[in-house]
N, C-alpha and C. Protein backbone atom coordinates (compact mmCIF):
# COMPACT_ATOMS: atom_id res chain seq x y z
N UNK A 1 103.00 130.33 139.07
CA UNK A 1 103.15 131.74 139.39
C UNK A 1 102.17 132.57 138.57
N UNK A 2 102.01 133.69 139.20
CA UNK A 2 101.14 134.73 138.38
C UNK A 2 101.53 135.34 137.31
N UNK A 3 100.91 135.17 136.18
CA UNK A 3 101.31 136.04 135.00
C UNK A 3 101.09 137.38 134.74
N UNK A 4 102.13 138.21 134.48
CA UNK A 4 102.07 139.99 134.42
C UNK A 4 102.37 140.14 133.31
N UNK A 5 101.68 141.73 132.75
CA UNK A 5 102.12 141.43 131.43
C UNK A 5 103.40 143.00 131.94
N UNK A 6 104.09 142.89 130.84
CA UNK A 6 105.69 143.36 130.72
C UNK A 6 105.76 144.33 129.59
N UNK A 7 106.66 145.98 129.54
CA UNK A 7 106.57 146.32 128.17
C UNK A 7 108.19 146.47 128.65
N UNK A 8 108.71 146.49 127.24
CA UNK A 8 110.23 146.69 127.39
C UNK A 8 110.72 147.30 126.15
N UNK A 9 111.66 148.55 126.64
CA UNK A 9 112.57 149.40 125.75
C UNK A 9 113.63 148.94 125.34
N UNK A 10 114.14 148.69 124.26
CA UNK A 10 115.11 148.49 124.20
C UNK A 10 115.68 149.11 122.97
N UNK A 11 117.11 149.04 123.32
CA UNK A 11 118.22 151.00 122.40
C UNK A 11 119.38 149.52 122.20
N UNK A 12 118.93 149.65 120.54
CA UNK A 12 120.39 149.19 120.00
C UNK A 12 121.05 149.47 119.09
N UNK A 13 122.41 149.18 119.06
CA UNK A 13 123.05 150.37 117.88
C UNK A 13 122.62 150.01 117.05
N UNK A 14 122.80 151.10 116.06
CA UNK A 14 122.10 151.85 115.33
C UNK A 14 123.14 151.54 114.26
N UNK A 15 124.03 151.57 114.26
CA UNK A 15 125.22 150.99 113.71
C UNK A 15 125.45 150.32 112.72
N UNK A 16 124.81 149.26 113.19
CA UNK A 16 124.69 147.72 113.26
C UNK A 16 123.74 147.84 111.40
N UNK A 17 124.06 146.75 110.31
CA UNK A 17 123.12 146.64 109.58
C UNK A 17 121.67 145.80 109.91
N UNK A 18 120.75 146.08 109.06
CA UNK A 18 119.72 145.65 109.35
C UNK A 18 119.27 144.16 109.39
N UNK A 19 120.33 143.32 109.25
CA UNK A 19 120.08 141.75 109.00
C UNK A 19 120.54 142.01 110.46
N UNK A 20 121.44 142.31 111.29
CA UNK A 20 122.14 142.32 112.31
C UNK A 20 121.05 142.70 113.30
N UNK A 21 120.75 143.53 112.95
CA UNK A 21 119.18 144.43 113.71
C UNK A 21 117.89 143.29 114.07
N UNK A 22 118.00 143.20 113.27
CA UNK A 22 116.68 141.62 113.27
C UNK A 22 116.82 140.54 113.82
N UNK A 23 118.59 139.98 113.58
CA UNK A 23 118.83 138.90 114.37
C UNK A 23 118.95 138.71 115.99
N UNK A 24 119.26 140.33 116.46
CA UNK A 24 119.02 140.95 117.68
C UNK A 24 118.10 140.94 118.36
N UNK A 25 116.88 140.99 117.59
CA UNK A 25 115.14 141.04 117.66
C UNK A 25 114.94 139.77 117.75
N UNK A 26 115.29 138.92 116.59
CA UNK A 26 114.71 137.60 116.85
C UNK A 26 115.54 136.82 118.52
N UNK A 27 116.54 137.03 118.50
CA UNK A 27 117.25 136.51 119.52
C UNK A 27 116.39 136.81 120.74
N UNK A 28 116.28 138.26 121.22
CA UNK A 28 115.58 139.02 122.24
C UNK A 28 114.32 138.25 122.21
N UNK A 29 113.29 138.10 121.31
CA UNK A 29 112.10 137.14 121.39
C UNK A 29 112.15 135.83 121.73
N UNK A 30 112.88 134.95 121.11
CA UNK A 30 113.09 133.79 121.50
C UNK A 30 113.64 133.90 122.90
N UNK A 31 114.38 134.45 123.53
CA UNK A 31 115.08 134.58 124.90
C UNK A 31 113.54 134.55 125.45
N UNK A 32 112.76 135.45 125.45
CA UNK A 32 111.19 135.48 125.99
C UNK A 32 110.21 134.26 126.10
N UNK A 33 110.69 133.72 124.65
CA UNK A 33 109.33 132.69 124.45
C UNK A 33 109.93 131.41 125.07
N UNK A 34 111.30 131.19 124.91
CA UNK A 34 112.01 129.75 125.63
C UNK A 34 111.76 129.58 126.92
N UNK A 35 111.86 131.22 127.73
CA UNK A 35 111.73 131.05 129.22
C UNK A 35 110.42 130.97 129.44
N UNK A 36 109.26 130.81 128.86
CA UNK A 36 107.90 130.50 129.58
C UNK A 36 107.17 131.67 129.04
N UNK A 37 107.57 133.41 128.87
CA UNK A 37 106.86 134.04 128.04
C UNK A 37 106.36 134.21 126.91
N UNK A 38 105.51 135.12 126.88
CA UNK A 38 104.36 134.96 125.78
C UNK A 38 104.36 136.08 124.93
N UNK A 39 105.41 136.23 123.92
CA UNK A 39 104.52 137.61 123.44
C UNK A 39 103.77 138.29 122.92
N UNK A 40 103.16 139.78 123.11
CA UNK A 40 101.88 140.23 122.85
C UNK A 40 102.13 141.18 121.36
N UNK A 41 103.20 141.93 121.46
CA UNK A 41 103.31 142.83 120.35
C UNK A 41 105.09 143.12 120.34
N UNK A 42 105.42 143.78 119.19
CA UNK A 42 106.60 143.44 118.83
C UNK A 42 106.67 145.08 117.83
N UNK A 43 107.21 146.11 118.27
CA UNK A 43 107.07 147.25 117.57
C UNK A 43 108.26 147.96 117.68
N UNK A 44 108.80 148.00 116.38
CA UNK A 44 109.79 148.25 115.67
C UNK A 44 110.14 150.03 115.59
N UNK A 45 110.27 150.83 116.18
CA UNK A 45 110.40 152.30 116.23
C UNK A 45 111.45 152.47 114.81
N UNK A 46 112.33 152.08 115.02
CA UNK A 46 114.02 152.20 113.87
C UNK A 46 114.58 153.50 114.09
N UNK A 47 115.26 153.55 113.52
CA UNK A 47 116.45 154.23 113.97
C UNK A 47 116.33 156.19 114.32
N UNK A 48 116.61 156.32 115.53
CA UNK A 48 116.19 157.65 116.57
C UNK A 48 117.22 157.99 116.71
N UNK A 49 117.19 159.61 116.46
CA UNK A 49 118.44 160.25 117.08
C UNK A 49 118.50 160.49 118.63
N UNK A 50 119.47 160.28 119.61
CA UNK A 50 119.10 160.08 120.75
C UNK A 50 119.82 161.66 121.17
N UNK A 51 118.99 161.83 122.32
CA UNK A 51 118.92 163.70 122.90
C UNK A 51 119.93 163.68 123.45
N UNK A 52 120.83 162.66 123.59
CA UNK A 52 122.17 162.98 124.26
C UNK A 52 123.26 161.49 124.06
N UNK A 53 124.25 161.73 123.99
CA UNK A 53 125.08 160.23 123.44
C UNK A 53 124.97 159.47 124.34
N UNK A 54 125.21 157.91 124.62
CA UNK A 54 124.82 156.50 125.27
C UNK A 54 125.43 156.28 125.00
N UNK A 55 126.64 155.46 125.69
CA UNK A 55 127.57 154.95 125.45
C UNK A 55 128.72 155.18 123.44
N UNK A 56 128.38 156.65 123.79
CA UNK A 56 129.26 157.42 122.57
C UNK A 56 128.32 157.06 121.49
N UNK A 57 127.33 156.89 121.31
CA UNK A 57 126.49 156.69 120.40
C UNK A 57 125.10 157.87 120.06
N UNK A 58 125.23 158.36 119.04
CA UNK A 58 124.24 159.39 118.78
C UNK A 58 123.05 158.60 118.51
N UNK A 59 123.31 157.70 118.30
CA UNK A 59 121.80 157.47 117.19
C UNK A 59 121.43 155.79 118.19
N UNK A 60 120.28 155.50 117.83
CA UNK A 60 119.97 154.24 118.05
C UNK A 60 118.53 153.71 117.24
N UNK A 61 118.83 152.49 117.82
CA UNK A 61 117.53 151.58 116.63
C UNK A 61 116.47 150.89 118.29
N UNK A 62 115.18 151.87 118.26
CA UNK A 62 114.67 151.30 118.96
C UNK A 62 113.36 150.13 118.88
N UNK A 63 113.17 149.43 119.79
CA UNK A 63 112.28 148.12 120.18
C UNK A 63 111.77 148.01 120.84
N UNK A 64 110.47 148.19 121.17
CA UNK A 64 109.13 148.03 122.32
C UNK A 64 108.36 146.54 122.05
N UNK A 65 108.75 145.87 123.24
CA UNK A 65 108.15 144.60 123.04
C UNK A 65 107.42 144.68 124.82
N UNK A 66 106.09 143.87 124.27
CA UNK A 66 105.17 143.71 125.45
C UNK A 66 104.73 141.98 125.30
N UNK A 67 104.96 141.92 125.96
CA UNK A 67 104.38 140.53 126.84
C UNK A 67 104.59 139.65 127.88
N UNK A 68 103.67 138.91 127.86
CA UNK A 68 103.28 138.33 129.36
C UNK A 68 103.95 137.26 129.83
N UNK A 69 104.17 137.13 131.41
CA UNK A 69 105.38 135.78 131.77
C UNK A 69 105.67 136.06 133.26
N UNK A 70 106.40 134.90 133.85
CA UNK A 70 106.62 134.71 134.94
C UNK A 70 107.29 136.32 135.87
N UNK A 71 106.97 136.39 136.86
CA UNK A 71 108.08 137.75 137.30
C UNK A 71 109.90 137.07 137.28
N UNK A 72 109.77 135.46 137.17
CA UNK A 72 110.90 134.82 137.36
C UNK A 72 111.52 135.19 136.23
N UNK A 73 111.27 135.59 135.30
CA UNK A 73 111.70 135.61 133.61
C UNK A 73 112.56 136.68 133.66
N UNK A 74 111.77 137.90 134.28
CA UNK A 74 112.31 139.25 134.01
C UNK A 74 113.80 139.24 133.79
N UNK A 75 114.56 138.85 135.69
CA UNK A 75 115.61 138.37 135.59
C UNK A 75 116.66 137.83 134.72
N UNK A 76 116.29 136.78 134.46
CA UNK A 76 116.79 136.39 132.76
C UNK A 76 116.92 136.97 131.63
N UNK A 77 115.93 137.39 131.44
CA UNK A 77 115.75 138.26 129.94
C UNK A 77 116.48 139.57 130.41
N UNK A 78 116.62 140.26 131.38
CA UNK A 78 117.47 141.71 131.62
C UNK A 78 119.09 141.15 131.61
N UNK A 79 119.39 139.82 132.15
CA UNK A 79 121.03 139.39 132.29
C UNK A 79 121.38 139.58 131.03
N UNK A 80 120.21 138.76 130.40
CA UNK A 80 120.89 138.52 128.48
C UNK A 80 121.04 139.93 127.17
N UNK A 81 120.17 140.69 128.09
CA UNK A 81 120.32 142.13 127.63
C UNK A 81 121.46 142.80 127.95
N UNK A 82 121.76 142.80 129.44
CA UNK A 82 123.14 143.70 129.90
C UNK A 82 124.35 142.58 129.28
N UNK A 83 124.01 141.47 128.87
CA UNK A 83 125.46 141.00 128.64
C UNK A 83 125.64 140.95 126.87
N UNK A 84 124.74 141.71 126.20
CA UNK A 84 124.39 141.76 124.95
C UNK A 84 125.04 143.02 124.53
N UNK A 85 126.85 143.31 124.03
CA UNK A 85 127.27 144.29 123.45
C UNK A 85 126.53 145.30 122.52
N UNK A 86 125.66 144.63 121.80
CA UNK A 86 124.85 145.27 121.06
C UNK A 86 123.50 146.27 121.35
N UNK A 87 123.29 146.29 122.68
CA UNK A 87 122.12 146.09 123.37
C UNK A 87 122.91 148.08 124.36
N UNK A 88 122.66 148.79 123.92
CA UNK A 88 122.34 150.43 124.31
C UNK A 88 122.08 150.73 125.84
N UNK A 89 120.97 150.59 126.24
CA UNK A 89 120.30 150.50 127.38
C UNK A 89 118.76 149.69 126.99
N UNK A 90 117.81 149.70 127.76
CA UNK A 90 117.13 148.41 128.26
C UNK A 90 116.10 148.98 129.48
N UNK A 91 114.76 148.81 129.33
CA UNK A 91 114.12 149.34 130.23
C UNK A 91 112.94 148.63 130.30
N UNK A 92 112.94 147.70 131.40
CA UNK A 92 111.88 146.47 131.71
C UNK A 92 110.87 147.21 132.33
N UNK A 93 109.23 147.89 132.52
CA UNK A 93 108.44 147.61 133.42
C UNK A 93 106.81 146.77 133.52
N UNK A 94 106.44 146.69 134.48
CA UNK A 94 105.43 145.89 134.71
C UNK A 94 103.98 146.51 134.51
N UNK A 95 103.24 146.42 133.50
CA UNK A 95 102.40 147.34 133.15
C UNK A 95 100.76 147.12 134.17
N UNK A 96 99.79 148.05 134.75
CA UNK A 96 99.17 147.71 135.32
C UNK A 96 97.64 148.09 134.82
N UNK A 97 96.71 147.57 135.14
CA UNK A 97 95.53 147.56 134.32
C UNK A 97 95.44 149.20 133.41
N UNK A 98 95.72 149.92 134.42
CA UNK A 98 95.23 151.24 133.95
C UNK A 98 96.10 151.48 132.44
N UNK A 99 97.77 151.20 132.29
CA UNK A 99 98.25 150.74 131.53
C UNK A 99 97.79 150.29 130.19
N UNK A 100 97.13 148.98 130.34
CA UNK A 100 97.03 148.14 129.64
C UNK A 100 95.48 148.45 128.88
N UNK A 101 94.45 149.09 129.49
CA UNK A 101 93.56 150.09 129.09
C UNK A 101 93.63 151.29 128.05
N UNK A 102 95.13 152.02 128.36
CA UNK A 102 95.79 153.53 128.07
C UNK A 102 96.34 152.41 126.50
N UNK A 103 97.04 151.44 126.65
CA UNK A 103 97.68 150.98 125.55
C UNK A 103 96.71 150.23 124.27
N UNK A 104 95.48 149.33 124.84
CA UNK A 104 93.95 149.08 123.96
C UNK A 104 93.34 150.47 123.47
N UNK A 105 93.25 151.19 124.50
CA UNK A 105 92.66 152.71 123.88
C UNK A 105 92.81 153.29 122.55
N UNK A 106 94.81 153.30 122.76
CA UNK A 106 95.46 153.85 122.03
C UNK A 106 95.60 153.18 120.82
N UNK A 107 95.62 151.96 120.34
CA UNK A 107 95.55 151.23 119.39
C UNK A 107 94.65 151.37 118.83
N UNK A 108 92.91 151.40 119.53
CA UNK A 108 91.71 151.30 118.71
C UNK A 108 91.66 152.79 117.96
N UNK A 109 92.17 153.47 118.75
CA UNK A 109 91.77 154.97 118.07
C UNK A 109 92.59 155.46 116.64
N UNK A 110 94.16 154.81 117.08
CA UNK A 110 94.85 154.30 115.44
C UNK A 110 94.16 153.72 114.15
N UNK A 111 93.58 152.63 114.83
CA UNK A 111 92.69 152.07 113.83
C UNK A 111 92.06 152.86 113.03
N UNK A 112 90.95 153.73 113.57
CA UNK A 112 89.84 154.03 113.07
C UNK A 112 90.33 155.59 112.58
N UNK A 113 91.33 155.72 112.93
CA UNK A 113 91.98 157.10 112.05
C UNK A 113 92.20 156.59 110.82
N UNK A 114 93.14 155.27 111.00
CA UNK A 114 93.50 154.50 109.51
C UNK A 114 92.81 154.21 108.60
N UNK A 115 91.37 153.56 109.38
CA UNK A 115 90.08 152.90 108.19
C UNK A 115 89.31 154.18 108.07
N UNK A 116 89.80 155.36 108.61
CA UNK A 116 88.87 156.69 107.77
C UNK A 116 89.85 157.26 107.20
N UNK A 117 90.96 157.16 106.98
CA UNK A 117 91.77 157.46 106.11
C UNK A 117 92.29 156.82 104.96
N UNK A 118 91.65 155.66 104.87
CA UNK A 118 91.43 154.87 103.79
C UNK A 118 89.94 154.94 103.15
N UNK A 119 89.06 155.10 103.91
CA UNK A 119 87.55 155.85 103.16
C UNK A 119 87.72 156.81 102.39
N UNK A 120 88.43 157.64 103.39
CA UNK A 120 88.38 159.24 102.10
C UNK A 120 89.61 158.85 100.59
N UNK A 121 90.42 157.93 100.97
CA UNK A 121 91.29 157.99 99.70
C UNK A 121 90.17 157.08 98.93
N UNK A 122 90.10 156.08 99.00
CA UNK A 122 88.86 154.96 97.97
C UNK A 122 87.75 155.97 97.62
N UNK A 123 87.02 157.34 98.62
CA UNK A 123 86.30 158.46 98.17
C UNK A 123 86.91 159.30 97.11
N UNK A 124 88.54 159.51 97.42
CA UNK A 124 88.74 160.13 96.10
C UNK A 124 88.80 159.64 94.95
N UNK A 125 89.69 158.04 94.93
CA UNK A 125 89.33 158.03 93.63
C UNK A 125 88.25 157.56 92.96
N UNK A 126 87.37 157.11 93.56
CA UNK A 126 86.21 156.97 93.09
C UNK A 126 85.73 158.67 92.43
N UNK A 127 85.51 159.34 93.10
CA UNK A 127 85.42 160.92 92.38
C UNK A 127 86.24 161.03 91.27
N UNK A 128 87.15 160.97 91.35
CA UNK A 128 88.16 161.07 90.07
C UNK A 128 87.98 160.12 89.12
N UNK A 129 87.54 159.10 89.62
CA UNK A 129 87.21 158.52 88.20
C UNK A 129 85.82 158.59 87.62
N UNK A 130 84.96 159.04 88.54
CA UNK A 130 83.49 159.65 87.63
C UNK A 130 83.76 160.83 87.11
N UNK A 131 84.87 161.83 87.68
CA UNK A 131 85.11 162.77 86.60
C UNK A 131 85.26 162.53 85.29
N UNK A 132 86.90 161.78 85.44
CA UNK A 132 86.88 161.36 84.40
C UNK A 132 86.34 161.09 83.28
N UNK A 133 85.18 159.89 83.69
CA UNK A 133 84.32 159.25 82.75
C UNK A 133 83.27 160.38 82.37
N UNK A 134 82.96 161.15 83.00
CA UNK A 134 82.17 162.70 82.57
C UNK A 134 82.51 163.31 81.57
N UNK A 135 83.94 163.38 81.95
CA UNK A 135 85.00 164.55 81.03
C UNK A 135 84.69 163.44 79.22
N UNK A 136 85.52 162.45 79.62
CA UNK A 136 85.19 161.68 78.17
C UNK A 136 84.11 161.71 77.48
N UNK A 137 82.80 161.51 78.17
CA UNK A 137 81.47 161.70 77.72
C UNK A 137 81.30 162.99 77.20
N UNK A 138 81.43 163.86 77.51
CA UNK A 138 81.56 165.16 77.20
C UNK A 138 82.30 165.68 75.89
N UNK A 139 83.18 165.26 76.07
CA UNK A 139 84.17 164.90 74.51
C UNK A 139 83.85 164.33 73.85
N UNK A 140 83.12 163.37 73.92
CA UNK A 140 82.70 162.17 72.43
C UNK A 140 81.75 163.08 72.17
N UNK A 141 80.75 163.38 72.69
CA UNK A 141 79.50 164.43 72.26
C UNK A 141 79.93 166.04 71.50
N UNK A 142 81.00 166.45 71.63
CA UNK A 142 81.33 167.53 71.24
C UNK A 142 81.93 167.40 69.90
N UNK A 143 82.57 166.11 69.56
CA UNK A 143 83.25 165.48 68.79
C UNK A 143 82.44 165.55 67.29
N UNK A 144 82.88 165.95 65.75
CA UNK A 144 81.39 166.10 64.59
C UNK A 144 82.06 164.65 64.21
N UNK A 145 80.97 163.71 64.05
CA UNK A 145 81.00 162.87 63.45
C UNK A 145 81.13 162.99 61.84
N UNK A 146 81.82 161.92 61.33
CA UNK A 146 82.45 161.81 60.33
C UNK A 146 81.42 160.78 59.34
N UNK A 147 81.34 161.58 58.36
CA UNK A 147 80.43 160.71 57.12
C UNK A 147 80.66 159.97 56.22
């Protein structure tokens, strides 16, 4: 069969401690990777106040997972979600080039905000520490030596 790639929402309580949270995650992945899928990314939102209650729940812990696999999978992986008490709501779709373009885009441009926002901090302290070493120089010279 043809492989599609997949992004999926998923809202779980929030409730729940964070060993509980993870084991949820790992479960949800492995459910993916056993049935023949592949996954691509695995992004952790955490815990959102939600704009209106879900099943009497204000708050939730959300999960965006993308990757690729049979359309046969979907099926599966949505049963084990709706039959997953823990599991909020759940929102499977099928992402399409333009998608998957909009989502590479958006990553590279993260990047390069990040690695220039790590230039200018390694720029500051580099400045700050030639101050520094200025300022000291400056002081030893002002300093009357002792006879």
């Amino acid at each position: 069969m043809k492989q599609q790639q997949y992004e999926s929402v998923v809202l779980i309580n929030a409730a729940l401690e964070d060993e509980q949270i993870d084991a949820i995650i790992n479960r949800i992945k492995e459910s993916i990777t056993t049935h023949g899928g592949e996954l691509i990314e695995v992004d952790k939102w955490g815990r959102k106040r939600l704009a209106y209650p879900v099943q009497k729940s204000k708050t939730g812990y959300y999960v965006i997972l993308r990757f690729e696999s049979d359309t046969s999978l979907i099926a599966i992986y949505e049963r084990g979600l709706r039959l997953d008490e823990t599991v909020i709501r759940y929102l499977t779709i099928a992402l399409d080039k333009k998608a998957i373009e909009a989502i590479a885009k958006q990553k590279l441009k993260v990047a390069n905000e990040l690695a220039q926002a790590e230039a200018d901090a390694v720029a500051e302290v580099e400045a700050a520490a030639s101050q520094e070493t200025a300022t000291e120089e400056s002081a030893a010279v002002d300093e009357p030596k002792e006879s």
